[in-house]
Protein backbone atom coordinates (compact mmCIF):
# COMPACT_ATOMS: atom_id res chain seq x y z
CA UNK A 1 -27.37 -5.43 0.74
CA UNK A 2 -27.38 -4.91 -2.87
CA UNK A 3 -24.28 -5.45 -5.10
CA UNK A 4 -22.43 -2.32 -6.53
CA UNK A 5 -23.49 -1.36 -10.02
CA UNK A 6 -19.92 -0.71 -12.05
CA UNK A 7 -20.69 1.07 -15.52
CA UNK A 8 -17.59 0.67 -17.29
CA UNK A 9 -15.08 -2.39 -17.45
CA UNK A 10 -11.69 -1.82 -15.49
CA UNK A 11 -9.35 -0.23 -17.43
CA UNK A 12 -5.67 0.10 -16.02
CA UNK A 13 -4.75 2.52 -18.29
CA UNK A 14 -6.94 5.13 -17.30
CA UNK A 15 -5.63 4.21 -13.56
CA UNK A 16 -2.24 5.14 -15.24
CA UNK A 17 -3.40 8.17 -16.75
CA UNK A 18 -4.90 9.80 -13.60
CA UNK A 19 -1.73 8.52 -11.49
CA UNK A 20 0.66 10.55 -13.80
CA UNK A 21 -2.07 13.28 -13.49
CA UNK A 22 -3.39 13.57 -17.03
CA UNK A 23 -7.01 12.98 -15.79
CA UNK A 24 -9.82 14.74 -14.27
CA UNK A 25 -12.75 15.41 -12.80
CA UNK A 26 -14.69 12.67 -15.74
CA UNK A 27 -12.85 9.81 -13.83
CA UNK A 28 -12.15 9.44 -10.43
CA UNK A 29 -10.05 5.14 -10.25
CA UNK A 30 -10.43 3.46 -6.80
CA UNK A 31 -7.44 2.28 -4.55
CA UNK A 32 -6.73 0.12 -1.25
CA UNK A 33 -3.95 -0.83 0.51
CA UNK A 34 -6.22 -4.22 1.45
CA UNK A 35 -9.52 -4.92 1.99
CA UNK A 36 -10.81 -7.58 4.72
CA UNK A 37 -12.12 -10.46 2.77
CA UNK A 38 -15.65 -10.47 4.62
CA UNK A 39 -16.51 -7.42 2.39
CA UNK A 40 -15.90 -8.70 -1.18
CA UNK A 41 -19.04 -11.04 -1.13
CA UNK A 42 -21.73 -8.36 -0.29
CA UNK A 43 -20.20 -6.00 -2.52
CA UNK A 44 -19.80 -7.99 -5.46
CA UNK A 45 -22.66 -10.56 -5.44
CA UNK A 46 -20.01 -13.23 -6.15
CA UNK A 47 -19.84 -16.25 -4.04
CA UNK A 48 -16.65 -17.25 -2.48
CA UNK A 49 -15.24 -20.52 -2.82
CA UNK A 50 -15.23 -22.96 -0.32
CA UNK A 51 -12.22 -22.80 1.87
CA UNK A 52 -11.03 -19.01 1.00
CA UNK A 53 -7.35 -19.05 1.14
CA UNK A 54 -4.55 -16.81 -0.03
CA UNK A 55 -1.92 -18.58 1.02
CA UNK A 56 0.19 -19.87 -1.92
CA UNK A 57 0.57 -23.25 -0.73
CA UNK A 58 -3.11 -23.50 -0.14
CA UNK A 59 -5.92 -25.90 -2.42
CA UNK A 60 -7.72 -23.40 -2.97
CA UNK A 61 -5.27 -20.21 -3.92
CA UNK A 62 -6.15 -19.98 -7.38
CA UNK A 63 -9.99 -20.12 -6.80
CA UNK A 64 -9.77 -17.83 -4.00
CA UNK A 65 -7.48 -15.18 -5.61
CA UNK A 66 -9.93 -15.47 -9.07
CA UNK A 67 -13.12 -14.90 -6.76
CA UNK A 68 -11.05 -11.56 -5.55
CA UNK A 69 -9.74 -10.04 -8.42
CA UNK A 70 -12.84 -10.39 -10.29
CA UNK A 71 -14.60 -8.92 -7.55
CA UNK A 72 -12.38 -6.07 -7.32
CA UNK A 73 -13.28 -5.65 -11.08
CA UNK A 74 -17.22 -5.53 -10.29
CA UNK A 75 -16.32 -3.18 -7.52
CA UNK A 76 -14.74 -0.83 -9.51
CA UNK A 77 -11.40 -1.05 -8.97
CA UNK A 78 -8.75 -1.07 -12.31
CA UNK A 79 -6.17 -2.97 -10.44
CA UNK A 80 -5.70 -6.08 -8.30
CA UNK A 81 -2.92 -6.88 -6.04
CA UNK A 82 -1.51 -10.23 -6.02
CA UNK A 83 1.16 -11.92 -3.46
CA UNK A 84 4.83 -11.90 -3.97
CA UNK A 85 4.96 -15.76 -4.52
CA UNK A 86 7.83 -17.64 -2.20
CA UNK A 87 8.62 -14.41 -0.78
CA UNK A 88 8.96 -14.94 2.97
CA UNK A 89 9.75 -11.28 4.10
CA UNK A 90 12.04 -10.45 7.40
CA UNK A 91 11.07 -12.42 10.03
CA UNK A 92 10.69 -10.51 13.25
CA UNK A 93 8.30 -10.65 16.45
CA UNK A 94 5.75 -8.68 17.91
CA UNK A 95 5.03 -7.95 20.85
CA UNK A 96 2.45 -9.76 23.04
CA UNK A 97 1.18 -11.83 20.00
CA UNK A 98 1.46 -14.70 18.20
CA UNK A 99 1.96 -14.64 13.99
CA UNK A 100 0.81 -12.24 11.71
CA UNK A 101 -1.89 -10.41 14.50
CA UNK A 102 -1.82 -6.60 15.28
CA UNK A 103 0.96 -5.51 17.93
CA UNK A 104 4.31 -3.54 18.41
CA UNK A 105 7.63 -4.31 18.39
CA UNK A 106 9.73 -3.38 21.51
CA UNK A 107 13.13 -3.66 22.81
CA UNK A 108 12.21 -7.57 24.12
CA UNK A 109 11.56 -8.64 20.59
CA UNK A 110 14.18 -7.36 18.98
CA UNK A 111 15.86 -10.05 16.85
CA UNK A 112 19.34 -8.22 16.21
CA UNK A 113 20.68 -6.87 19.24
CA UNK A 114 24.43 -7.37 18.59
CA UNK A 115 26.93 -7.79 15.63
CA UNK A 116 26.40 -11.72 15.97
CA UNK A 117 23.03 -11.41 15.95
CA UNK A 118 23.51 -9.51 12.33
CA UNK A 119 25.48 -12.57 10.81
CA UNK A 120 23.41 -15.19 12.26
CA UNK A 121 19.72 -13.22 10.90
CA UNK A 122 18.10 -15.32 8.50
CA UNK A 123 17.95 -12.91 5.40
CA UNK A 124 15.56 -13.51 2.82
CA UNK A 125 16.74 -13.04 -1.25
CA UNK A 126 14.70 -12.27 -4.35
CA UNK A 127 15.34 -15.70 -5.63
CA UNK A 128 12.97 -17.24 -2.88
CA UNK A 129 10.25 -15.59 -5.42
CA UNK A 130 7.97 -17.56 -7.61
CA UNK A 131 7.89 -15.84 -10.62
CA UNK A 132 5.61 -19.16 -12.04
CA UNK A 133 3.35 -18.93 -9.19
CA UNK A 134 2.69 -15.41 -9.55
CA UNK A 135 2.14 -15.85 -13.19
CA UNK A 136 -0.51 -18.49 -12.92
CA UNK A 137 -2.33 -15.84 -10.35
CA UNK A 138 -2.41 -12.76 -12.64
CA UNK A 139 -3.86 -15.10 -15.62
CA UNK A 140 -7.01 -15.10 -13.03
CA UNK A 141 -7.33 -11.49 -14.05
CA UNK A 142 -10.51 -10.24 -15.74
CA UNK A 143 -9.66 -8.26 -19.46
CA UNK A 144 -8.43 -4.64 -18.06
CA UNK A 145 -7.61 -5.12 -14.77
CA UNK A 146 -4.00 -4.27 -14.10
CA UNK A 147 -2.21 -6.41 -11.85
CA UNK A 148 -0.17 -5.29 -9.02
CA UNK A 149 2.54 -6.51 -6.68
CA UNK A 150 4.58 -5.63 -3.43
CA UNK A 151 6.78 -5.32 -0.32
CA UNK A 152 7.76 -3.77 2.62
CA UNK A 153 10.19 -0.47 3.32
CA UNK A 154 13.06 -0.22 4.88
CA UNK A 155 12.34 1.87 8.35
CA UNK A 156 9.39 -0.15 9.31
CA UNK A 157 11.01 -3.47 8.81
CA UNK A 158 14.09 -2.04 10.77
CA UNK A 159 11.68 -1.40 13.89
CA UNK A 160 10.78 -5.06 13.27
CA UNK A 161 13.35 -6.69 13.43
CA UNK A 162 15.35 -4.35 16.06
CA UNK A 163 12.42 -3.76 18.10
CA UNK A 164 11.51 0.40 18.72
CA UNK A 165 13.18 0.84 21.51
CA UNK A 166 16.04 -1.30 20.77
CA UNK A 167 16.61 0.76 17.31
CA UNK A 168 16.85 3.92 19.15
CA UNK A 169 18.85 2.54 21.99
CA UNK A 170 21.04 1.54 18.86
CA UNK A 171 21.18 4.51 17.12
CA UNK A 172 23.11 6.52 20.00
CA UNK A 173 25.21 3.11 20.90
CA UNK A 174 25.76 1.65 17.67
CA UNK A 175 24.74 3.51 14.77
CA UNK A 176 27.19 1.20 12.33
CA UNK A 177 25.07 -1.26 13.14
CA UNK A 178 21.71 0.13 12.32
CA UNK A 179 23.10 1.50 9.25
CA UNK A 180 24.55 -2.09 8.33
CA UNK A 181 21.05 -3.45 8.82
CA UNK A 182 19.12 -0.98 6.70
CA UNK A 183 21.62 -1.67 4.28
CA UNK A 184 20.49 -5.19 4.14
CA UNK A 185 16.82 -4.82 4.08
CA UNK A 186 17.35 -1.78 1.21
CA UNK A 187 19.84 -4.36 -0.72
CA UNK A 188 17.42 -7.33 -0.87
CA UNK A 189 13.96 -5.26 -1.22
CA UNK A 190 16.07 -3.39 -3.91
CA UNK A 191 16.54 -7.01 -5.87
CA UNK A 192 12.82 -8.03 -5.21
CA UNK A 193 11.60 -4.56 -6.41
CA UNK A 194 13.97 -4.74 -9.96
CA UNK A 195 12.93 -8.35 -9.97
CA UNK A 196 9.17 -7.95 -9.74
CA UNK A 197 8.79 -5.25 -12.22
CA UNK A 198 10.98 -7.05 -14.96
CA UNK A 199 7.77 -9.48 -14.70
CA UNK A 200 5.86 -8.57 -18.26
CA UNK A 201 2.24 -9.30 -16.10
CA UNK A 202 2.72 -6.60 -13.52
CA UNK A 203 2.44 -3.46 -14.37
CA UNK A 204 2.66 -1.81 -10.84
CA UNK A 205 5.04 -1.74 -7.11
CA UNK A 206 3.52 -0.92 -4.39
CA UNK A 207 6.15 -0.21 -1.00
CA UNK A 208 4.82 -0.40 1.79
CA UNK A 209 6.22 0.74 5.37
CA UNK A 210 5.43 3.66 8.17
CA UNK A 211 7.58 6.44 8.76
CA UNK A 212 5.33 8.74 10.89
CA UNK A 213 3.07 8.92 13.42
CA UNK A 214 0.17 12.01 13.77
CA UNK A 215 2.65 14.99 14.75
CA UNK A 216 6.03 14.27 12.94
CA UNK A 217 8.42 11.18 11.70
CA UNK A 218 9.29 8.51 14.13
CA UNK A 219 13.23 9.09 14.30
CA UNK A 220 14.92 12.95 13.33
CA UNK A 221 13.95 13.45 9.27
CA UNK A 222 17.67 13.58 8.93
CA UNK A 223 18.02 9.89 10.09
CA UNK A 224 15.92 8.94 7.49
CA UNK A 225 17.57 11.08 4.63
CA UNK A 226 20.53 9.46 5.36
CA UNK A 227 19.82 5.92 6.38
CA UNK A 228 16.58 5.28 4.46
CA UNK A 229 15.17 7.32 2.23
CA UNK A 230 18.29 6.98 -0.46
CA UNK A 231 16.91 3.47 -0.87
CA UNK A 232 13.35 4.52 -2.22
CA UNK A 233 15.10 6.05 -4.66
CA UNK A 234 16.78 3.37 -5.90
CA UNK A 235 13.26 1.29 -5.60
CA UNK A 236 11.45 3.87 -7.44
CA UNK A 237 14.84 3.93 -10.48
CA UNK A 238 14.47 0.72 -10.46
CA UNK A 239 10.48 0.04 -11.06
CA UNK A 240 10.64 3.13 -13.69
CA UNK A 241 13.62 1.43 -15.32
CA UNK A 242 11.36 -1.32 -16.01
CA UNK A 243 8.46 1.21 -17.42
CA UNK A 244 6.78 0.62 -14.47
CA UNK A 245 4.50 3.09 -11.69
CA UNK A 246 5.61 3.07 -7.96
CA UNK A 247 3.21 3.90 -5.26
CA UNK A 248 4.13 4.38 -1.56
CA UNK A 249 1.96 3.40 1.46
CA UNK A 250 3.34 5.08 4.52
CA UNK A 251 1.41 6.35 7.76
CA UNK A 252 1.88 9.23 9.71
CA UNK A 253 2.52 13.02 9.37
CA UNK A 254 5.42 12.81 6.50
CA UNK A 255 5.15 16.78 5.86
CA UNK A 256 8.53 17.29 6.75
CA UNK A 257 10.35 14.68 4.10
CA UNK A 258 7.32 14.75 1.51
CA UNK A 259 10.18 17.29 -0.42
CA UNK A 260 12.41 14.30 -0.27
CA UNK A 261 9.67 11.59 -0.78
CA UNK A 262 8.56 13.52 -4.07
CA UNK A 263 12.40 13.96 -5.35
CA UNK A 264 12.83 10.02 -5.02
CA UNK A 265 10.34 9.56 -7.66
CA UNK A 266 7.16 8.36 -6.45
CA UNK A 267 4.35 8.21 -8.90
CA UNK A 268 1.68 8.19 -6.02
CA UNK A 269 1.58 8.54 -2.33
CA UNK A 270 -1.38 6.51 -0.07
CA UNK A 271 -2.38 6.81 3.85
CA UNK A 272 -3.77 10.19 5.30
CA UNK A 273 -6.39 11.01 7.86
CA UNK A 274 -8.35 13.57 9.13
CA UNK A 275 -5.57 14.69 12.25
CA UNK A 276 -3.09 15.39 10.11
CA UNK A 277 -1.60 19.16 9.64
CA UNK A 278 -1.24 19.66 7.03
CA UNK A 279 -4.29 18.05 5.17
CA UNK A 280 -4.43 15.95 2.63
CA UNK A 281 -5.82 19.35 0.73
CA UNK A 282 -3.06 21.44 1.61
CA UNK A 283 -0.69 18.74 0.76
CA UNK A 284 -2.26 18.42 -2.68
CA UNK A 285 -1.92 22.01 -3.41
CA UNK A 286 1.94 21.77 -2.58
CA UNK A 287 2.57 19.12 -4.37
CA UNK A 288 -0.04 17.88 -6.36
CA UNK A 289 1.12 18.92 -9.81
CA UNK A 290 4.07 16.62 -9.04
CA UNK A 291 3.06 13.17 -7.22
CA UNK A 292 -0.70 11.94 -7.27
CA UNK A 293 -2.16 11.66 -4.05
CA UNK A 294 -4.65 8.02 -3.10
CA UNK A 295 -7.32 7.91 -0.31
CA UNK A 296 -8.25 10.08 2.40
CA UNK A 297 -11.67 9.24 3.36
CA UNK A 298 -10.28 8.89 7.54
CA UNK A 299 -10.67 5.27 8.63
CA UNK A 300 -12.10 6.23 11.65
CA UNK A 301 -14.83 8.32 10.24
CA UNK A 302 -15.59 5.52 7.80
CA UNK A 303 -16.24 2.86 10.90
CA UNK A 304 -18.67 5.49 12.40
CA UNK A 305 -20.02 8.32 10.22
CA UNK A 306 -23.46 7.44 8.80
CA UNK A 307 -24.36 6.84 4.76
CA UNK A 308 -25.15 10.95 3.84
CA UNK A 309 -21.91 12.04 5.97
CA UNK A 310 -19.88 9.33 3.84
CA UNK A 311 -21.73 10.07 0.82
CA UNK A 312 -20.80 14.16 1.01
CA UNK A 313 -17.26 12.81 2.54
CA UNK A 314 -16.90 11.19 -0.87
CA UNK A 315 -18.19 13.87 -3.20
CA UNK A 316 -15.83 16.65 -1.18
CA UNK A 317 -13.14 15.21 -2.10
CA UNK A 318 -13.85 14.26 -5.45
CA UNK A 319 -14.57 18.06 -6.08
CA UNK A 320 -11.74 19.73 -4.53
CA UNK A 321 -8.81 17.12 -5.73
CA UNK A 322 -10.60 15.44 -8.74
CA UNK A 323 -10.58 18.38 -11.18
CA UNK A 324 -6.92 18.61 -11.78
CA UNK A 325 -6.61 14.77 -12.60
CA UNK A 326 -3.90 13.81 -9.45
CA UNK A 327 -6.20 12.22 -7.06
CA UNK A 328 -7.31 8.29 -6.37
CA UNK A 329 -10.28 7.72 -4.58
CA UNK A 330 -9.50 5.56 -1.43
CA UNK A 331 -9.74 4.79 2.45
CA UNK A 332 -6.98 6.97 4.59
CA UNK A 333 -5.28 3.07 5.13
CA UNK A 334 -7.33 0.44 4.74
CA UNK A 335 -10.64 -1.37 5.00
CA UNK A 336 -10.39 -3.42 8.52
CA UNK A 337 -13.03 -5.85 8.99
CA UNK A 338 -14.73 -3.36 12.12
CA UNK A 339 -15.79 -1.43 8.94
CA UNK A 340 -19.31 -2.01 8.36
CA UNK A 341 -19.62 -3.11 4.79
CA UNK A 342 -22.88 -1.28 3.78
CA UNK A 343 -20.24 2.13 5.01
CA UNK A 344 -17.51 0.95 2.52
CA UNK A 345 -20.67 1.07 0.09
CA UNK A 346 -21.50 4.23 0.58
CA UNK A 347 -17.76 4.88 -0.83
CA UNK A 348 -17.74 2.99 -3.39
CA UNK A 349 -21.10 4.00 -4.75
CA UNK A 350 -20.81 7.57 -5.02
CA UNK A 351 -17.27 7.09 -6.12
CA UNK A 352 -18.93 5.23 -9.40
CA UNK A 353 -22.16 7.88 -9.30
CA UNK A 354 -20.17 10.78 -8.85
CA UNK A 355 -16.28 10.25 -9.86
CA UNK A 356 -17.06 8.59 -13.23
CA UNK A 357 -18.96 10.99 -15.51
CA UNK A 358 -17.71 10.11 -18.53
């Protein structure tokens, strides 16, 4: 497989200028939530190092985060995203699986179950960060690539760590106590998210966390007006504050808080696929003149469709949300490694051949 061909060097500010929807059709920047690292080597035509290892702790973390950020440079990307350092999250289970692999949290793994169970949780802090370590990672950055950083949100860690069923089982028992956890997770992501952007080196938050699923949010939108989505706003205040952009990643059919997601702030909203009512066109022509809208291209089409449909894919979209300067070219989520790489190219390529005219 040949190597994408990138014209122009990365340039972050032109990411920034699109984002706050002062571009256009001339250039179309490139976004991911993450990309499996089996990709990065065919479309770069850099070698990875031996031993490829994000971890922080790892030998190899520096040489394996340079190899990555300068290949999302070469693929055409104007940003990389690099790991909140000593951060260790909210632990929680999942069901059926060990670690970090795919599964669901249920009423079994629920982690808080009582008022006890609150005290006893081991809550993570913003100090646990690394500022240093993060430092040293975003000095790996090729000239005009803008580096990036992030977290979770506060509803999808709250079905982690209460378990799905156990949060609704909660919600008519004890809804003090689901309030008093979302609390917590808003008040420390709140002090990693002022923390992180006060860092001179990054110049962009991305939150992370589901809401929806295909048809409609997970809990009644009211829940999350009241229990969740006053937090976002205080992320988003406190990014800007800083002079920094804040992009959300959430999943699912959002149509009936996107009113609320705009008014919190958000510079940029990621994750939409084809099953969603509205479309991602409909939803740019409500509310495109006032958030910028990443990605698109369904996951699911992009793991089967063949090079011309993704090709086409690519250059619809570009012409129907490109022209009015809101729009980031992108997957609907994410690049899983079941997508075959030489589809991701197809993306990619016309993205540079058709999205950057000038």
């Amino acid at each position: 497989m040949k190597p994408l061909e990138r014209k122009e060097p990365p340039d972050f500010e032109r990411f920034l200028k699109v984002i706050r929807r002062q571009g256009g059709r001339g250039y179309v920047p490139f976004f991911e939530l993450c990309i499996d690292e089996r990709h990065f080597a065919p479309l770069s035509g850099l070698q990875p190092p031996q031993g490829l290892n994000f971890i922080p702790t790892s030998a190899t973390f520096e040489a394996s985060f340079a190899f990555y950020l300068n290949c999302m440079a070469r693929m055409g990307f104007d940003h990389g995203t690099i790991n909140l350092c000593g951060f260790r999250g909210f632990p929680a289970h999942r069901h059926g699986v060990p670690g970090t692999q795919r599964g669901f949290a249920l009423a079994d793994d629920a982690l808080i179950r009582s008022w006890k169970d609150f005290e006893d949780y081991p809550w993570p802090a913003a100090g646990d960060i690394d500022a240093e370590a993060m430092e040293r990672t975003a000095r790996l950055t090729p000239d005009g690539l803008g580096v990036m950083t992030g977290s979770e949100a506060p509803f999808q860690t709250l079905t982690m760590i209460l378990g799905v069923t156990g949060m609704s089982m909660l919600l008519y028992d004890e809804p003090d106590l689901v309030r008093a956890v979302a609390d917590r997770i808003g008040s420390v992501l709140l002090e990693v998210y002022d923390l992180v952007a006060s860092l001179p080196f990054v110049r962009g938050v991305q939150i992370s966390g589901d809401m929806g699923h295909k048809t409609g949010t997970f809990v009644d939108p009211q829940i999350l007006r009241e229990m969740i989505l006053p937090w976002h706003k205080r992320f988003v205040d406190a990014v800007h504050r800083r002079g920094k952009i804040a992009i959300l990643h959430s999943c699912g059919n959002l149509a009936e808080i996107m009113d609320d997601l705009v008014a919190c702030g958000y510079d940029a909203k990621h994750s939409y696929e084809d099953t969603l009512v509205p479309d991602q066109f409909e939803m740019h022509r409500r509310y495109g003149r006032r958030i910028c809208l990443i990605g698109g291209i369904d996951v699911d089409f992009l793991a089967r469709a063949d090079e011309q449909a993704i090709r086409r894919r690519v250059r619809e979209y570009i012409d129907r949300l490109g022209p009015e300067g809101g729009y980031i070219l992108g997957s609907g989520n994410s690049i899983p490694e079941y997508v075959p790489t030489e589809n991701y190219r197809a993306l990619l390529d016309e993205g540079l051949r058709y999205g950057r005219a000038s």
